[in-house]
C-alpha atoms as a PDB file:
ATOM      1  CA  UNK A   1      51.243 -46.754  45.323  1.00  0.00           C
ATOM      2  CA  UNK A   2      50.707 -43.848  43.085  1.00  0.00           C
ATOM      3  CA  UNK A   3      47.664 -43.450  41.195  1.00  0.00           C
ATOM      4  CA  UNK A   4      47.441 -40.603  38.319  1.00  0.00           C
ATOM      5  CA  UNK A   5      45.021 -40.841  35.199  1.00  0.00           C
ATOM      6  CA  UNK A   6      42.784 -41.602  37.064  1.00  0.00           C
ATOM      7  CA  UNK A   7      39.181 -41.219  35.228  1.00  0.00           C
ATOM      8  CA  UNK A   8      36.899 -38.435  36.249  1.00  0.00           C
ATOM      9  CA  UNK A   9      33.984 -40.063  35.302  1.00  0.00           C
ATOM     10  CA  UNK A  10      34.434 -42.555  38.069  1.00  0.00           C
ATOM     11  CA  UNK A  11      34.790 -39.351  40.402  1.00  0.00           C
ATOM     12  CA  UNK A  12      31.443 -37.736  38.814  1.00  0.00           C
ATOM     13  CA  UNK A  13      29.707 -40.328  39.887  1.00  0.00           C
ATOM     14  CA  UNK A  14      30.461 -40.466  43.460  1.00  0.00           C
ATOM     15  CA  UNK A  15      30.158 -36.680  43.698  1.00  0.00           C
ATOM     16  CA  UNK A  16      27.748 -36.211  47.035  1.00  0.00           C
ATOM     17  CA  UNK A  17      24.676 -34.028  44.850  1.00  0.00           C
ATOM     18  CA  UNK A  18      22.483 -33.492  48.449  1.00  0.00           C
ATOM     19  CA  UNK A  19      25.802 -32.360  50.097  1.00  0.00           C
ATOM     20  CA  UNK A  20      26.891 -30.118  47.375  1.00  0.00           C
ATOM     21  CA  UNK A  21      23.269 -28.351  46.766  1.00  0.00           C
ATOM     22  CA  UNK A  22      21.960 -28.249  50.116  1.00  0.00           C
ATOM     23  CA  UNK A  23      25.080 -27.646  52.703  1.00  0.00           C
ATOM     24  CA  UNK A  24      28.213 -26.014  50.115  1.00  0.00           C
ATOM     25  CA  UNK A  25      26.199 -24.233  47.953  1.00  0.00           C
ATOM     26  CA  UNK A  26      22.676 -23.743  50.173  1.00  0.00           C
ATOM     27  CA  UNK A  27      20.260 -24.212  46.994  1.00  0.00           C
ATOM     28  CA  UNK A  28      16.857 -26.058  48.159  1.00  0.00           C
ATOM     29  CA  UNK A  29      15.595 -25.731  45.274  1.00  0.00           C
ATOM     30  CA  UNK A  30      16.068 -28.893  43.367  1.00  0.00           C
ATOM     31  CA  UNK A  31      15.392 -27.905  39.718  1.00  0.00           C
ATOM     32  CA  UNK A  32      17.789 -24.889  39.618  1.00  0.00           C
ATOM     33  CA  UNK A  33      20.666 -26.900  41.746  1.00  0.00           C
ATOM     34  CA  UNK A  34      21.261 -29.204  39.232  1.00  0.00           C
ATOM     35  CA  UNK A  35      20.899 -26.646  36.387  1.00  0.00           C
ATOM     36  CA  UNK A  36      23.839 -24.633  38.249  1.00  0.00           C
ATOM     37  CA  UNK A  37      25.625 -28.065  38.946  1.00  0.00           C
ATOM     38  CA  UNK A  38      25.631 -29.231  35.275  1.00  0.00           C
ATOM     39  CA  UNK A  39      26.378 -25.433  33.984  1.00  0.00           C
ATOM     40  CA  UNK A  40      29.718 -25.518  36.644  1.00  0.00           C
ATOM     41  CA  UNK A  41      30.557 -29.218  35.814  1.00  0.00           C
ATOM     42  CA  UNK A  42      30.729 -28.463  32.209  1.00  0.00           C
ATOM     43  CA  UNK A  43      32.617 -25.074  32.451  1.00  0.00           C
ATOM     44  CA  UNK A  44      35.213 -27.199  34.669  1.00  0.00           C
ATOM     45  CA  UNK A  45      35.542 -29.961  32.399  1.00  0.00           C
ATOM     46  CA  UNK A  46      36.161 -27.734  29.123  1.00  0.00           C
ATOM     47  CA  UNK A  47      38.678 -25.570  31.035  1.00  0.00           C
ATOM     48  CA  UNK A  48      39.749 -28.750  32.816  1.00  0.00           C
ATOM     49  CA  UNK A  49      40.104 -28.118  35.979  1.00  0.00           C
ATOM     50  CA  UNK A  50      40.300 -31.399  37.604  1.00  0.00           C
ATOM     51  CA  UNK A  51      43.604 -33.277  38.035  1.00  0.00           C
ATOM     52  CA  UNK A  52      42.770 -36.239  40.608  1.00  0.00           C
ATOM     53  CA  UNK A  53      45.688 -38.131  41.703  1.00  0.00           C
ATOM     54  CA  UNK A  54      46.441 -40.067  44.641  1.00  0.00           C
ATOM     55  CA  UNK A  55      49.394 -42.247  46.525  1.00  0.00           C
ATOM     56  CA  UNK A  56      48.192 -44.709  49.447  1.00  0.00           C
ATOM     57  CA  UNK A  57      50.254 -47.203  51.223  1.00  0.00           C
ATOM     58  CA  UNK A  58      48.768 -50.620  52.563  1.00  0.00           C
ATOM     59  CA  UNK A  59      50.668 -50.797  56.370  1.00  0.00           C
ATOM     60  CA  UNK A  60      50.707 -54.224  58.351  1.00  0.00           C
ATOM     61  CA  UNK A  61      48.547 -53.507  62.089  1.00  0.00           C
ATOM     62  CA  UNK A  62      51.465 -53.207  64.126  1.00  0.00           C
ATOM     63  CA  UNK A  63      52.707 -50.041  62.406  1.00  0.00           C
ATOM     64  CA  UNK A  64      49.296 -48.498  64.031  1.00  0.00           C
ATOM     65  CA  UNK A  65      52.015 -47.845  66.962  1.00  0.00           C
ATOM     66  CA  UNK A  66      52.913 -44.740  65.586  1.00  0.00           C
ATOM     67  CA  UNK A  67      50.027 -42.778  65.284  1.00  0.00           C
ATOM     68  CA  UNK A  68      49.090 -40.728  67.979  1.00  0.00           C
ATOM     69  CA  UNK A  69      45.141 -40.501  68.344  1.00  0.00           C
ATOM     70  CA  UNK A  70      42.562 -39.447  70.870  1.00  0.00           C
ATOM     71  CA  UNK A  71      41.030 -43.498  71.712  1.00  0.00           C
ATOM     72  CA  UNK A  72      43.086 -46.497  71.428  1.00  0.00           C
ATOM     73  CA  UNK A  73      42.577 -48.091  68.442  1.00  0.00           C
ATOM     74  CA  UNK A  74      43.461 -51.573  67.287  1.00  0.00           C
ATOM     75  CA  UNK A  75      43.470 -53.279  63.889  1.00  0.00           C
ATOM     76  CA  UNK A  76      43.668 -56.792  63.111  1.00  0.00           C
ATOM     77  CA  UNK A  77      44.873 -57.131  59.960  1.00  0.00           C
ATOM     78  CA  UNK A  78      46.287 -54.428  57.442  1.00  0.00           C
ATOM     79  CA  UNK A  79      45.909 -51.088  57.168  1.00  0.00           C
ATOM     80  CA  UNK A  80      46.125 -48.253  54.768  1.00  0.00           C
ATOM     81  CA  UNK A  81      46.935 -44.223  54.355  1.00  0.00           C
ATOM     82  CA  UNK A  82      45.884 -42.195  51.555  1.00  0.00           C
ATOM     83  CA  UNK A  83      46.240 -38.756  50.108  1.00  0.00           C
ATOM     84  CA  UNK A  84      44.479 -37.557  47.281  1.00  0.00           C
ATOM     85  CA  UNK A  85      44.016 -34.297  45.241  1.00  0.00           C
ATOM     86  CA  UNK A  86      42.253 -32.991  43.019  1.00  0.00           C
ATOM     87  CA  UNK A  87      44.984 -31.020  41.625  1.00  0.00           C
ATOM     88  CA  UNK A  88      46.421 -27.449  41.776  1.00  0.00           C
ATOM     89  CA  UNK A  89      44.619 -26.372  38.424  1.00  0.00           C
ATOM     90  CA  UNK A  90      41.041 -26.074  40.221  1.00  0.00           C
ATOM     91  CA  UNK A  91      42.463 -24.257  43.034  1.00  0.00           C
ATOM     92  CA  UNK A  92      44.018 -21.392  40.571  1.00  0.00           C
ATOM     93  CA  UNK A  93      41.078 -21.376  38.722  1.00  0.00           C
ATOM     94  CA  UNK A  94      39.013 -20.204  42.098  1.00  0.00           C
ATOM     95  CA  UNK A  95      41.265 -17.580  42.779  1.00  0.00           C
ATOM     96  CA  UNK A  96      41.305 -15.891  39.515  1.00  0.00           C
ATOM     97  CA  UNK A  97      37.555 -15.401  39.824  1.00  0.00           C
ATOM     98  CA  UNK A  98      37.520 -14.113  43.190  1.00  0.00           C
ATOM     99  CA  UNK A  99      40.400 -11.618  41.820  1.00  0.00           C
ATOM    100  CA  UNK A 100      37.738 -10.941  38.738  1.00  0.00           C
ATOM    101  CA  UNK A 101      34.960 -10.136  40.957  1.00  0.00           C
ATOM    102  CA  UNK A 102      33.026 -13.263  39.962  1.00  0.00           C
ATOM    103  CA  UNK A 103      32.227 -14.000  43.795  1.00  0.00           C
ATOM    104  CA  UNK A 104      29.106 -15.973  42.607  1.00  0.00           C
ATOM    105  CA  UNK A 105      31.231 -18.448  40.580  1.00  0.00           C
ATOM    106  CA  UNK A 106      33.889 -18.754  42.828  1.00  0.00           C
ATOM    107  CA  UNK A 107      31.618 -19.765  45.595  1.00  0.00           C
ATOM    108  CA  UNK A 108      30.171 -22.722  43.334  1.00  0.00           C
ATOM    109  CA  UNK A 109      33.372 -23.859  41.943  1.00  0.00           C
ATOM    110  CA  UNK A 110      34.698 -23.907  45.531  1.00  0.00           C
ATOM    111  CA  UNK A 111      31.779 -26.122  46.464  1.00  0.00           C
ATOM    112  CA  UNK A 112      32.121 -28.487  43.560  1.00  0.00           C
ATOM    113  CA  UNK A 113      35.993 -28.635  44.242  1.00  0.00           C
ATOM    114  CA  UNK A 114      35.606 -29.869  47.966  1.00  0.00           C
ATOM    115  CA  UNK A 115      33.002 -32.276  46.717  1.00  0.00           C
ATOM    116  CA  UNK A 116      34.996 -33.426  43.852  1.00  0.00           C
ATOM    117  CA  UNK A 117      38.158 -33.809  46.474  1.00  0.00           C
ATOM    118  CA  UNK A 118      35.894 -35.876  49.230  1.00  0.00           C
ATOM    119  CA  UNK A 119      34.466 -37.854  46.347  1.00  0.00           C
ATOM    120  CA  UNK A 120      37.998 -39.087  45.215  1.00  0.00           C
ATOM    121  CA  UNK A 121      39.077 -39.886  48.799  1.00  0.00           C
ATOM    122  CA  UNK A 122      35.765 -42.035  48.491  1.00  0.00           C
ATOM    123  CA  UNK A 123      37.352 -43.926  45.183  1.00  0.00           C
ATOM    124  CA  UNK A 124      40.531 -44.120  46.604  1.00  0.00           C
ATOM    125  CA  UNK A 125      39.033 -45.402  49.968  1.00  0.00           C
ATOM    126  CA  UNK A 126      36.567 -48.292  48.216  1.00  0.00           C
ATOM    127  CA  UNK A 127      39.809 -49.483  45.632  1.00  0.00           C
ATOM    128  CA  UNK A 128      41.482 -49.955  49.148  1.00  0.00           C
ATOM    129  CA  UNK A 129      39.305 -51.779  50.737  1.00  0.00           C
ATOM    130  CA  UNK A 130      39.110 -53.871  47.887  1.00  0.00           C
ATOM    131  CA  UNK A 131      42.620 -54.253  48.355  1.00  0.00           C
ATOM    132  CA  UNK A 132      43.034 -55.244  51.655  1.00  0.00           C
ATOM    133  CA  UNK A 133      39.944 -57.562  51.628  1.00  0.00           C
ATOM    134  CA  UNK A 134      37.796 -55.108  54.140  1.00  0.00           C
ATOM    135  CA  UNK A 135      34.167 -55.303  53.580  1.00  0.00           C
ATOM    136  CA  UNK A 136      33.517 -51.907  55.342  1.00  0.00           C
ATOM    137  CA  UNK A 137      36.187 -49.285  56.210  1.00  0.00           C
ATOM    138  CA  UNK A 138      36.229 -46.202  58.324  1.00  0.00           C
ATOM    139  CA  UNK A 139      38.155 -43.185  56.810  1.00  0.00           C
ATOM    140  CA  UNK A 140      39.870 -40.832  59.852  1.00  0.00           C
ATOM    141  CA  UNK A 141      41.890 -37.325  58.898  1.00  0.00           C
ATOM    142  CA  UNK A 142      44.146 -35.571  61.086  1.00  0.00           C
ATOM    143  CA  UNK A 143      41.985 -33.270  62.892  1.00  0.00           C
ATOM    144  CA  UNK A 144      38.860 -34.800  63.351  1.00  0.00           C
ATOM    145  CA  UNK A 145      38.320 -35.388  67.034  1.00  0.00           C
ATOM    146  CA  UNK A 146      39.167 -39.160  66.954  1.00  0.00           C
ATOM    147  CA  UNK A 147      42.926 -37.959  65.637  1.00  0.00           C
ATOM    148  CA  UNK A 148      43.260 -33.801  66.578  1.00  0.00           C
ATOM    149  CA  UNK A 149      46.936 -33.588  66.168  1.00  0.00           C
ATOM    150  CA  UNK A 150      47.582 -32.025  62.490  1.00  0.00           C
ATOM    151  CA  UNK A 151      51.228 -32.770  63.371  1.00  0.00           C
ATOM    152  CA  UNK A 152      50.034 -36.456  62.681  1.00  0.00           C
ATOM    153  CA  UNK A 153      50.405 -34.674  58.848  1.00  0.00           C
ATOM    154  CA  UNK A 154      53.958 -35.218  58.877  1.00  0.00           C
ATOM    155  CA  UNK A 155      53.989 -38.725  59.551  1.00  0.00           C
ATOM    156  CA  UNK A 156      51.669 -39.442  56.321  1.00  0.00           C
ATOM    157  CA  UNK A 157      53.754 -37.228  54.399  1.00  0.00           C
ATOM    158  CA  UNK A 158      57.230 -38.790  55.308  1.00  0.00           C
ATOM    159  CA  UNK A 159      55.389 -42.200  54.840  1.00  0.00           C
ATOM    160  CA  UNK A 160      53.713 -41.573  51.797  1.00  0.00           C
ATOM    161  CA  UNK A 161      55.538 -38.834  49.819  1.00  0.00           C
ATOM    162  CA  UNK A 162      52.864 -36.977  48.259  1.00  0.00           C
ATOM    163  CA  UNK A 163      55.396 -34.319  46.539  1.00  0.00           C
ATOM    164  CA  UNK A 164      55.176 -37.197  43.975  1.00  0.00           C
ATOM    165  CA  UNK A 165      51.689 -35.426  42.941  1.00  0.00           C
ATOM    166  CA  UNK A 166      52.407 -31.955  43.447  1.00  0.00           C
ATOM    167  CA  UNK A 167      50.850 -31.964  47.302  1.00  0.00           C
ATOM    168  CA  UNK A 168      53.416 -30.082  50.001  1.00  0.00           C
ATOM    169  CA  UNK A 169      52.429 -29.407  53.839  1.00  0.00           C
ATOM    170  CA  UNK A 170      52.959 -25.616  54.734  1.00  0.00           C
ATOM    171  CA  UNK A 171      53.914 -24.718  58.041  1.00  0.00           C
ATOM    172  CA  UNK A 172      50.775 -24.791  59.174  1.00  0.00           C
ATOM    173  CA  UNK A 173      50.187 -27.786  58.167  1.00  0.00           C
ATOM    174  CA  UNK A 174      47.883 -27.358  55.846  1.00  0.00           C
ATOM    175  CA  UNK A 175      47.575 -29.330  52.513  1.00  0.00           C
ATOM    176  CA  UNK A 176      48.490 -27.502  49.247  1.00  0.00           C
ATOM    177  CA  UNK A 177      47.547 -27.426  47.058  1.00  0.00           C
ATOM    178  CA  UNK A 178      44.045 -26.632  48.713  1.00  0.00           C
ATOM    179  CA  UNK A 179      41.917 -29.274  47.228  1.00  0.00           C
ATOM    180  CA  UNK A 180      43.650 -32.171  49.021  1.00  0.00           C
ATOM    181  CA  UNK A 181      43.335 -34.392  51.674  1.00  0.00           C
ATOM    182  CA  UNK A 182      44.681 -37.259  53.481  1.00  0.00           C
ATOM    183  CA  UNK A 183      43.292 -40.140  55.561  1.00  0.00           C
ATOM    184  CA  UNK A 184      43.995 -43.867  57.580  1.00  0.00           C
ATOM    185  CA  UNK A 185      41.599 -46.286  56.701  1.00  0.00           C
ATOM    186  CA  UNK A 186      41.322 -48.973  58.757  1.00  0.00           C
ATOM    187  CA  UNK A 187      38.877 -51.886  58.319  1.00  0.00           C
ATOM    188  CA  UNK A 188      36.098 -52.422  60.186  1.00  0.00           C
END
């Protein structure tokens, strides 16, 4: 299934504030965190920067087979992988200020755009779960140590074709564009 339009609002408000302030951008103080958050949020909305899209696929438990991870894992019932982005716009965006000199805003637009990118793969998770009837669900990537194999990339990408929303693999398997990232979720 590919989703694209998909409202940023919704996205805002799953954005992870305590991750963003206190382990991207290392701000403990409260007060001025949010003043820097609301000063970058606006800045990326009226140069808008964010492009969230996403394809998933709901798989029956069987297919499971395929997947090649670290401890066996079963699932009863249906499955699902996901790939979201938050769109190459955010990513060019970073790179021009780096180029400029602007190191400061580059940092905290980086920040904001891997929070922005793990809160989508939240939305996209929860309308999943929704989907296939799971009351809790447990999100796994290629690469963390449950799955380590980023070859496992491949499969999701021949599965799920995410050239559909602009994301390729390079040949090192990495996700571009950079803001991107993919995911089983199984229920649990």
């Amino acid at each position: 299934m590919l989703l694209k339009n998909i409202p940023i609002e919704q996205i805002y408000k799953l954005i992870d504030r305590p991750v963003l302030f206190k382990t991207r951008w290392q701000m403990k103080d409260q007060q001025l965190a949010e003043y820097t958050f609301s000063q970058v949020w606006a800045m990326s909305l009226k140069q808008d920067l964010w492009h969230p899209q996403a394809v998933y696929k709901i798989m029956p438990a069987n297919s499971i087979k395929q997947f090649n991870f670290a401890l066996k894992i079963n699932v009863a019932s249906k499955f699902a992988l996901q790939l979201v982005t938050a769109g190459s716009v955010v990513k060019d965006k970073t790179t021009k200020l780096g180029q400029a000199g602007q190191v400061e805003q580059q940092f905290l637009l980086h920040g904001l755009a891997a929070e922005f990118t793990e809160a989508l793969a939240v939305w996209c998770n929860n309308k999943i779960a929704q989907i296939i009837q799971a009351k809790k669900t447990r999100r796994l990537s290629p690469g963390y140590p449950i799955w380590p194999s980023l070859t496992e990339q491949t499969k999701i990408f021949a599965l799920l074709k995410p050239e559909k929303i602009g994301v390729t693999l390079s040949d090192t398997l990495q996700m571009i564009p950079e803001f991107s990232t993919s995911a089983i979720v199984l229920p649990i």
